[in-house]
Protein backbone atom coordinates (compact mmCIF):
# COMPACT_ATOMS: atom_id res chain seq x y z
CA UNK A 1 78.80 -60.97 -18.60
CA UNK A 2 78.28 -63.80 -20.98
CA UNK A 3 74.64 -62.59 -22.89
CA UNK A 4 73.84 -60.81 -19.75
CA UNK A 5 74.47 -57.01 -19.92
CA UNK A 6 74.84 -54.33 -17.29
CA UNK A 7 73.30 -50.49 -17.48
CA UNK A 8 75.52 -48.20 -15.54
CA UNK A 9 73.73 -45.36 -14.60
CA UNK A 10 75.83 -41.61 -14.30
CA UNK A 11 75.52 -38.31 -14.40
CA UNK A 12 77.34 -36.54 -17.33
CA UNK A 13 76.49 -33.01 -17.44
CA UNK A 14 76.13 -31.30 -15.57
CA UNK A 15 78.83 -33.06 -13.41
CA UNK A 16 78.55 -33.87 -10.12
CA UNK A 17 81.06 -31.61 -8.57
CA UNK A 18 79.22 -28.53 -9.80
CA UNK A 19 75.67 -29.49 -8.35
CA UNK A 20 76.47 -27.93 -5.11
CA UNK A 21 77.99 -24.56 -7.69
CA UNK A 22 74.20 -24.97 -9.05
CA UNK A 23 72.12 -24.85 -5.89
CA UNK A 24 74.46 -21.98 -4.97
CA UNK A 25 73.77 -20.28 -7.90
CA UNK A 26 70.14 -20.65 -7.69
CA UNK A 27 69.59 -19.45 -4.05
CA UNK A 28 71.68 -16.45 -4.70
CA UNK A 29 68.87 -16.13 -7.61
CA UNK A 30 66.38 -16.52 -5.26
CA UNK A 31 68.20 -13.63 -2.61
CA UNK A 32 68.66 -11.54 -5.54
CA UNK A 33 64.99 -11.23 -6.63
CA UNK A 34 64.14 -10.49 -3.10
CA UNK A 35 66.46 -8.01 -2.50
CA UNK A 36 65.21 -6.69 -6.24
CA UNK A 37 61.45 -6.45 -4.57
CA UNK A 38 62.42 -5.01 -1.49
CA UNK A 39 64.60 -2.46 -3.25
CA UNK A 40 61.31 -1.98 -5.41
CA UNK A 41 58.85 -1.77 -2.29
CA UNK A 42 61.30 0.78 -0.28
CA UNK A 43 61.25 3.00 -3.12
CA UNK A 44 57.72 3.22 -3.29
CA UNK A 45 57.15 3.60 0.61
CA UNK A 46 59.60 6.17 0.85
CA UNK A 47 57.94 8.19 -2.26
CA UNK A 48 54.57 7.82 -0.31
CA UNK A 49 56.09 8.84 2.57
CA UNK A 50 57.86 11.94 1.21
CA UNK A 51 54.35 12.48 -0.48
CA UNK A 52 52.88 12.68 2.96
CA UNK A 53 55.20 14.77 4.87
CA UNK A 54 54.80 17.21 2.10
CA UNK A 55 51.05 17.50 2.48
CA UNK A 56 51.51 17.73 6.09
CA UNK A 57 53.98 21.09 5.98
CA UNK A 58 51.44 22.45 3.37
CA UNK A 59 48.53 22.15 5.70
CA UNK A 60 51.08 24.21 8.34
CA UNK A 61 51.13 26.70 5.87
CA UNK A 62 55.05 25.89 5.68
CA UNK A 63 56.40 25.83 2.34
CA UNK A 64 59.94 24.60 2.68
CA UNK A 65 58.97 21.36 -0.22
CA UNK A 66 56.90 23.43 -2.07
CA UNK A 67 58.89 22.60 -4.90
CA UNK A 68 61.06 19.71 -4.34
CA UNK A 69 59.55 16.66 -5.70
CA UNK A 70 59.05 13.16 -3.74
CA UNK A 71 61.92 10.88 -4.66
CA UNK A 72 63.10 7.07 -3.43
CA UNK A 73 65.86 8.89 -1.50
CA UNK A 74 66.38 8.76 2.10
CA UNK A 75 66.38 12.56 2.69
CA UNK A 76 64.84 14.98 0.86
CA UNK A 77 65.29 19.01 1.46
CA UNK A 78 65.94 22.26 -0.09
CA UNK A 79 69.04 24.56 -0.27
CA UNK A 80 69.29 28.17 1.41
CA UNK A 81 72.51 30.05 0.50
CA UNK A 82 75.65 28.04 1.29
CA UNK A 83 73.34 24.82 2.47
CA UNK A 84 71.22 21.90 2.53
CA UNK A 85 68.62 21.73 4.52
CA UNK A 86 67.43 18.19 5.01
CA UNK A 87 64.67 15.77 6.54
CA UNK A 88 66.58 12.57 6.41
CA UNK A 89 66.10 8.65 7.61
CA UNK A 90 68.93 7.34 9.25
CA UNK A 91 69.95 4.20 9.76
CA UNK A 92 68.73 4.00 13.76
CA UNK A 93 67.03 7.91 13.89
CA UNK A 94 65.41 10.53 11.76
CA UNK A 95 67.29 13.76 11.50
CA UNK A 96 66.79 17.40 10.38
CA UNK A 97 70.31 18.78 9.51
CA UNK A 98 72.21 21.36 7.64
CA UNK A 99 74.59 20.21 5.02
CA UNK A 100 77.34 22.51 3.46
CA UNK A 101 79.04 21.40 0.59
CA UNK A 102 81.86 23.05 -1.20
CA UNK A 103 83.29 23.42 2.66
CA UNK A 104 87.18 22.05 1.88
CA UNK A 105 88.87 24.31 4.22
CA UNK A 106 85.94 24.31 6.72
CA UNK A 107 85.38 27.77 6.69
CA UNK A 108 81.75 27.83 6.85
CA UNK A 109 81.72 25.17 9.63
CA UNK A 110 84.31 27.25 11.69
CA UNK A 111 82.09 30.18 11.28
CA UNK A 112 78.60 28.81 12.00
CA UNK A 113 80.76 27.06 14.89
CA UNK A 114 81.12 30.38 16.70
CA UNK A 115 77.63 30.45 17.53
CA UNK A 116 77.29 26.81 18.66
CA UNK A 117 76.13 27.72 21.71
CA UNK A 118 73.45 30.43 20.92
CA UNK A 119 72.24 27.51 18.73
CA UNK A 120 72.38 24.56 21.73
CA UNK A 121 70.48 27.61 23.84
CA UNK A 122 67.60 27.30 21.23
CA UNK A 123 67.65 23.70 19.92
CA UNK A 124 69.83 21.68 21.93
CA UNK A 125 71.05 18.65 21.07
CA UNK A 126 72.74 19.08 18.07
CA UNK A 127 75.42 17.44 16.79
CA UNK A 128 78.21 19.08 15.28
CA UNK A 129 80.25 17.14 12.04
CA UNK A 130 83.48 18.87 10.67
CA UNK A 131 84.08 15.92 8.75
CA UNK A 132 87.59 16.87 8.18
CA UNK A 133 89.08 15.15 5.29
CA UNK A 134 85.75 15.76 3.62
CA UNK A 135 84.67 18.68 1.42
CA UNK A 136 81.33 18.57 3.44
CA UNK A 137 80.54 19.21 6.87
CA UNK A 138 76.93 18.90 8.57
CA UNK A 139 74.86 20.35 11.58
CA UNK A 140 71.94 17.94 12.63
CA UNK A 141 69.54 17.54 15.55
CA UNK A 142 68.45 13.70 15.57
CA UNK A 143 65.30 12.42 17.31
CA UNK A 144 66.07 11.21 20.85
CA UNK A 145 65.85 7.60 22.52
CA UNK A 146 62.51 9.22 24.34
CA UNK A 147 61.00 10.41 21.16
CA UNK A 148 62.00 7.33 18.97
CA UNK A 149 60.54 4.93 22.01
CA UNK A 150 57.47 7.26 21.54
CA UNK A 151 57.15 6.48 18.08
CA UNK A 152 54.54 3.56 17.18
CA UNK A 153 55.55 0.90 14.48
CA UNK A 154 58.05 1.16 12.08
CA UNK A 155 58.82 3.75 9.09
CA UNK A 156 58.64 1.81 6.23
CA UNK A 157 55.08 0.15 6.74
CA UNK A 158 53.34 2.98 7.56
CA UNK A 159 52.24 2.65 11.25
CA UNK A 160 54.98 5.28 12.46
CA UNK A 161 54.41 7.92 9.72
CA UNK A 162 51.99 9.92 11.85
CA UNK A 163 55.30 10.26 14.67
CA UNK A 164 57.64 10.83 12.58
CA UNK A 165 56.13 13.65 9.84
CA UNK A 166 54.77 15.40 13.29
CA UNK A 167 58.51 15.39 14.55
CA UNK A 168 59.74 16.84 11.64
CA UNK A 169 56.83 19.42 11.13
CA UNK A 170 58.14 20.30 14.85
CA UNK A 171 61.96 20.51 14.26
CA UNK A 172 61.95 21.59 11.22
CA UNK A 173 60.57 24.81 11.61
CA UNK A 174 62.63 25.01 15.00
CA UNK A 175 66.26 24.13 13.42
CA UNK A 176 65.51 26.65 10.30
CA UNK A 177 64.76 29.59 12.16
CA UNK A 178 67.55 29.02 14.17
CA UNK A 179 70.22 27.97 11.64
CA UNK A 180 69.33 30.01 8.57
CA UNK A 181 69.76 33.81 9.93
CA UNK A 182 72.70 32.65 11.24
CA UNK A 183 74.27 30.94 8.17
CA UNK A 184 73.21 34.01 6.28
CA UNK A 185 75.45 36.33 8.09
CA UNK A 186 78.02 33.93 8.15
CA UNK A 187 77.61 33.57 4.16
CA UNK A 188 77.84 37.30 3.88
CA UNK A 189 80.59 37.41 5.82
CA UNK A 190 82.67 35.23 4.19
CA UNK A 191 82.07 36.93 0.71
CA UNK A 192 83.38 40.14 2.16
């Protein structure tokens, strides 16, 4: 205006429409490294813990992990015959179960089925999962309400590992001297 002269002031680049696009794009970032650490700090607990449960069965002289080595996985187990036997985390309980893959046509499931209740008479409790549609089915016994409310602290920061590698050194034993003999003669009696 006349010799007087006027600095308008705007933002180019990036433009203004994508600065909300770029906070977005930083918190997700931000949530993503997080999740990466946590991810990182799970895997790591559950080795340790895996570690520990192992030691445990050793000092009871039971060898079922003898050689199965301490992964980041949620379960960890060894196969007899047909199966899987399992110490798992759940999402809400722990869990000792058998899983039989390769079970299609549910044969095996039907079979070990027929001696559901000689199996409630010793464990009681279990749970029973055709999973039809599936070519897997499982058998699991899951800690109760009573036992988890028993349980001090949580899994993953160490406080409830005492509870919960006790209540698998318990059940374990307990569901595999139960389950095995049985799936045994149902294996051989299927390969007839």
């Amino acid at each position: 205006l006349k010799e007087e002269l006027f600095l308008q002031i705007e933002q180019i680049i990036p433009l203004p429409e994508t600065a909300e696009y770029m906070i977005d794009a930083k918190k997700k970032e931000k949530e993503k490294k997080v999740k990466s650490k946590k991810v990182e700090e799970t895997k790591v607990e559950l080795i340790e813990f895996w570690g520990l449960l192992k030691v445990a069965l050793e000092d009871k002289n039971i060898k079922y992990l003898d050689r199965v080595m301490s992964k980041p996985y949620f379960d960890i187990g060894f196969n007899k015959w047909s199966g899987h036997f399992g110490f798992c985390i759940g999402r809400k309980m722990f869990r000792v179960e058998l899983y039989i893959s390769n079970d299609e046509d549910k044969k095996k499931f039907d079979a070990l089925y027929k001696y559901k209740d000689e199996l409630e008479t010793i464990l009681g409790g279990l749970e029973w999962q055709r999973l039809d549609g599936k070519k897997v089915s499982r058998i699991k016994l899951e800690t109760t309400i009573v036992e988890e409310e028993a349980f001090t602290g949580t899994w993953n920061d160490g406080t409830m590992d005492a509870d919960i590698i006790k209540w698998y050194c318990e059940k374990m034993p307990l569901f595999y001297e139960a389950v095995a003999p049985i799936l045994e003669k149902v294996q051989k009696d299927l390969s007839k």
